[in-house]
Protein backbone atom coordinates (compact mmCIF):
# COMPACT_ATOMS: atom_id res chain seq x y z
CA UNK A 1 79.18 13.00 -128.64
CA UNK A 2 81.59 10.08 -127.97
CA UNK A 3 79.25 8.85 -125.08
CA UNK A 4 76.58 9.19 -126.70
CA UNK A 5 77.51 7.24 -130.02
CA UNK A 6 79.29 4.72 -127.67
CA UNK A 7 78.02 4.55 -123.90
CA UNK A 8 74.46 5.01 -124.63
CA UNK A 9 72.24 2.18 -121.87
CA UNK A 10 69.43 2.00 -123.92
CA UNK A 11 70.61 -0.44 -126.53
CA UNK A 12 73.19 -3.61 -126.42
CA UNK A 13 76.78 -3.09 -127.73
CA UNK A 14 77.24 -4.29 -131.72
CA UNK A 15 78.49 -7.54 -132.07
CA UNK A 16 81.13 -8.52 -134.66
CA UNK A 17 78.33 -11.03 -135.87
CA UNK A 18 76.56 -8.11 -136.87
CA UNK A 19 78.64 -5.96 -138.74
CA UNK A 20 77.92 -7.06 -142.12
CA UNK A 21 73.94 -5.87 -141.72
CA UNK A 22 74.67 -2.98 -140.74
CA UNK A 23 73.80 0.30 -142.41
CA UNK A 24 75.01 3.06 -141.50
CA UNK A 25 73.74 6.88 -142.81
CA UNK A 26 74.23 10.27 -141.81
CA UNK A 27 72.12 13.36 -142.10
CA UNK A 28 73.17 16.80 -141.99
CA UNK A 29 70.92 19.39 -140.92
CA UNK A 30 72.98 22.56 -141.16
CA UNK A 31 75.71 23.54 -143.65
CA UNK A 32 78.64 21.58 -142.15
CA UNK A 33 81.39 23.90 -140.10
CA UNK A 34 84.75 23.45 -139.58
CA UNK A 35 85.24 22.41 -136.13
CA UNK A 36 88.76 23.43 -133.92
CA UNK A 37 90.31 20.96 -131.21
CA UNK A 38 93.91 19.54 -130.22
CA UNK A 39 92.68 16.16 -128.97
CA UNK A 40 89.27 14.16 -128.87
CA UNK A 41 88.22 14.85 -125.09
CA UNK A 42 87.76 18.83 -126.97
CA UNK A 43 85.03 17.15 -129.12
């Protein structure tokens, strides 16, 4: 998930320029779950 949110080729990286246009919105699909880890390379 990491790579894909910030490694992904296909577009440029955000510049600070254009933070203030962005908009940002999430969907969820399922009925959220509570997720176990002990340090972000487990997500």
């Amino acid at each position: 998930a990491l790579s894909a949110a910030f490694s992904d080729p296909r577009f440029e990286p955000v510049e600070e320029t254009e933070f203030a246009d962005l908009h940002i919105e999430v969907s969820l699909l399922s009925v959220p779950a509570e997720l176990a880890f002990s340090s972000l390379a487990d997500l």
